[in-house]
Protein backbone atom coordinates (compact mmCIF):
# COMPACT_ATOMS: atom_id res chain seq x y z
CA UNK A 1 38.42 99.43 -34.68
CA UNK A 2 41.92 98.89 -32.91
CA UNK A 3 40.17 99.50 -29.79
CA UNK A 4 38.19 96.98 -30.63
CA UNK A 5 40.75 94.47 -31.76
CA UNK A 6 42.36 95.31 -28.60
CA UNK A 7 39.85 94.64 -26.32
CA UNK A 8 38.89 91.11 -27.99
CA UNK A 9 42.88 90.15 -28.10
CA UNK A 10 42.80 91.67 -24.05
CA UNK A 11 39.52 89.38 -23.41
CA UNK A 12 41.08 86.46 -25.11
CA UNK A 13 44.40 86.90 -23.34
CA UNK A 14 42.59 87.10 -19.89
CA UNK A 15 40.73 83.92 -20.82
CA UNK A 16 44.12 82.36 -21.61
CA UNK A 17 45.21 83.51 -18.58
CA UNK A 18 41.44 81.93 -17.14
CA UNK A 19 41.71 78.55 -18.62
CA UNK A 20 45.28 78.36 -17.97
CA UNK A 21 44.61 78.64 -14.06
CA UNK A 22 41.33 76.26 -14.62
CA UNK A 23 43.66 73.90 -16.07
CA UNK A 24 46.50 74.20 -13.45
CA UNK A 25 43.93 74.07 -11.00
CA UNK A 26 42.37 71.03 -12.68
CA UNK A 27 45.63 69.50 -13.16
CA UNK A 28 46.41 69.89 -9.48
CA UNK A 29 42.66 67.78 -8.82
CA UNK A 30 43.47 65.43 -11.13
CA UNK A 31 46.79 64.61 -9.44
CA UNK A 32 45.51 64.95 -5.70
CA UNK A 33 42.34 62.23 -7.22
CA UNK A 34 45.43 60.28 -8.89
CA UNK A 35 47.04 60.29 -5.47
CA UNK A 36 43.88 59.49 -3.22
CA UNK A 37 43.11 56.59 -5.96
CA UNK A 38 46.66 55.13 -5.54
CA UNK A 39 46.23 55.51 -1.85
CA UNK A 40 42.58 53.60 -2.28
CA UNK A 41 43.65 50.88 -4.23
CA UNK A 42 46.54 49.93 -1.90
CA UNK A 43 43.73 50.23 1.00
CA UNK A 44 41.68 48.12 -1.43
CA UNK A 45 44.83 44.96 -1.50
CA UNK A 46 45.07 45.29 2.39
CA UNK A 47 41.32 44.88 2.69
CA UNK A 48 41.32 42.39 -0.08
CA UNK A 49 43.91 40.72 2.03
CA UNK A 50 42.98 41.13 5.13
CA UNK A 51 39.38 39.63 4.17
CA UNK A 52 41.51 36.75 2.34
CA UNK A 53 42.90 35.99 5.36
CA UNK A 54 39.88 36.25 7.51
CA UNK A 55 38.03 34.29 5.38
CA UNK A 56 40.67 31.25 5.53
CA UNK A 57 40.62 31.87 9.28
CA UNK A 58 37.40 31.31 9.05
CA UNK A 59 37.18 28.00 7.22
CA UNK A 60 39.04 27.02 9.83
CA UNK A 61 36.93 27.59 12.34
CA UNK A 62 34.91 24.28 12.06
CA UNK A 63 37.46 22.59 12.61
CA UNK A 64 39.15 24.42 15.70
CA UNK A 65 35.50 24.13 17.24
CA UNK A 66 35.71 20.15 16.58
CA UNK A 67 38.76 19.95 18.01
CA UNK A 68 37.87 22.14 21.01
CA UNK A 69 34.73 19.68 21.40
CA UNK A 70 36.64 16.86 21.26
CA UNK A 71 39.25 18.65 23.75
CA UNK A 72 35.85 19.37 26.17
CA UNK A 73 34.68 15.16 25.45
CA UNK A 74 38.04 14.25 26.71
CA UNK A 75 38.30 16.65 30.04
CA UNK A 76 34.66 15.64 30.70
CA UNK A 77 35.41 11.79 30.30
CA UNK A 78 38.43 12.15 32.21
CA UNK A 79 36.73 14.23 35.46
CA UNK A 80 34.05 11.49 34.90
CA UNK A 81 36.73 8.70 35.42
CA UNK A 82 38.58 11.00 38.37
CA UNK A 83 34.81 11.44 40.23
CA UNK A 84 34.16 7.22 39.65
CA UNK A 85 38.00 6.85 41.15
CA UNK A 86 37.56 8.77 44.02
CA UNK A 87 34.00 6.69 44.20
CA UNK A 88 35.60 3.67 44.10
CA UNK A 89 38.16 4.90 46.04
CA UNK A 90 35.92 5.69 49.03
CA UNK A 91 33.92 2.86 49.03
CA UNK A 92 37.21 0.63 49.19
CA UNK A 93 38.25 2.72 52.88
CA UNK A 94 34.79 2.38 54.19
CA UNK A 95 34.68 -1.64 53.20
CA UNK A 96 38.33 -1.75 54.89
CA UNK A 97 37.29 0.03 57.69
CA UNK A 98 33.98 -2.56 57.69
CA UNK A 99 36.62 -5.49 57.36
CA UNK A 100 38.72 -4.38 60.03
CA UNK A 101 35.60 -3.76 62.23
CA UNK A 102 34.68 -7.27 61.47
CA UNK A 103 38.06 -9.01 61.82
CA UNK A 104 38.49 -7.98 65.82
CA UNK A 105 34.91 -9.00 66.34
CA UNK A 106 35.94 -11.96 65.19
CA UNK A 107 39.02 -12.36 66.96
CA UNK A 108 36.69 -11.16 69.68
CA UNK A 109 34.31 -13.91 69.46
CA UNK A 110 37.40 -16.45 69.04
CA UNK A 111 39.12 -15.68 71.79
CA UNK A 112 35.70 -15.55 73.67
CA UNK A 113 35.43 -19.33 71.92
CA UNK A 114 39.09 -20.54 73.00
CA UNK A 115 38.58 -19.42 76.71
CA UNK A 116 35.64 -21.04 76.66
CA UNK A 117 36.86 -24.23 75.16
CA UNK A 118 39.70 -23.76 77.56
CA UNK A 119 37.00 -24.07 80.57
CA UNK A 120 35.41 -26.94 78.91
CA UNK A 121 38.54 -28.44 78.33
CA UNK A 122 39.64 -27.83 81.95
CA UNK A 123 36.31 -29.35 83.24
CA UNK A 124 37.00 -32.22 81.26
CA UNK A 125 40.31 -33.37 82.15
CA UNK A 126 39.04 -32.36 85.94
CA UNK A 127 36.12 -35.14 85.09
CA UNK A 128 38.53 -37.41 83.60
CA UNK A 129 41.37 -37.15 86.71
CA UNK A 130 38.33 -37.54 89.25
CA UNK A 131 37.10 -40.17 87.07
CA UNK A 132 40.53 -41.41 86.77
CA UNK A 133 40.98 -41.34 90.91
CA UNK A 134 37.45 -43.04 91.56
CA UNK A 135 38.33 -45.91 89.24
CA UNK A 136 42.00 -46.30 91.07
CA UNK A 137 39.77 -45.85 94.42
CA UNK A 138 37.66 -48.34 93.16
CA UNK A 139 40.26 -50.89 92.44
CA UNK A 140 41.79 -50.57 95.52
CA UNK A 141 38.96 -51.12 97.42
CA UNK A 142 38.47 -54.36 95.29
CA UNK A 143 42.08 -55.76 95.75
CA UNK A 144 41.09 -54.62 99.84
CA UNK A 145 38.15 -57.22 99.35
C-alpha cells in the first residue's frame, strides 16, 4: 500500500512538475500574445492615423483639382490672348508693310504728277511769253502803221 501511495504522490508530483511547465510555457504565450497585441494596437493608431490623415488629404482633393482647373482656365486664356497678340501683331507688320508699299506709290505717282504739271506749266508760260512777244510784235507793227 506504500508503494501505492508512492506511486500516486510520484504521479501527482510529475504532474506538478507537468502543469507547472504547461503553465510557464503558457505564461510565456500569454506574454509573447501580450507583446504582439501591444505591438498591434500601436500599428492599429499609426494606421488609424495614417488613414486620418489620408482621408483629410483627401477632402482636399476637390478643391486642389478646382484650383488646378482654374490654374489650367487661366494658362489657356492667357496662351489664347498671347496667340490673338501675336495675330494682331502680324497683321499690324503686314498692313505697315502694305502702307509703306502704298505711300512710295504714291509719292511715285506725285512726283510723276508734279513733273508733269511742271511740263504743263512750262508749256504754259512758253504760250504766254510767245503770246506775250506776238502781242508786243503786234503793237509795234501798229505804231509802224
Amino acid at each position: 500500500k506504500i508503494s501505492t501511495l508512492n506511486d500516486l504522490c510520484q504521479r501527482l508530483l510529475d504532474g506538478k512538475q507537468q502543469d507547472n511547465a504547461l503553465r510557464s510555457t503558457m505564461q510565456k504565450e500569454i506574454d509573447n500574445l501580450k507583446d504582439s497585441n501591444v505591438e498591434l494596437t500601436l500599428r492599429l493608431h499609426r494606421s488609424e492615423s495614417r488613414s486620418e490623415e489620408m482621408t483629410s488629404k483627401l477632402a482636399e482633393m476637390p478643391k486642389i483639382l478646382c484650383q488646378m482647373e482654374e490654374e489650367n482656365c487661366r494658362k489657356n486664356a492667357n496662351n489664347q490672348m498671347q496667340a490673338k497678340c501675336n495675330e494682331l501683331r502680324e497683321e499690324n507688320r503686314l498692313r505697315a508693310e502694305e502702307d509703306k508699299a502704298t505711300i512710295k506709290k504714291l509719292e511715285s505717282e506725285m512726283t510723276a504728277m508734279a513733273v508733269a504739271h511742271a511740263r504743263i506749266d512750262k508749256r504754259s508760260k512758253s504760250k504766254i511769253q510767245i503770246l506775250i512777244d506776238m502781242k508786243s510784235a503786234m503793237e509795234e507793227q501798229i505804231r509802224y502803221q
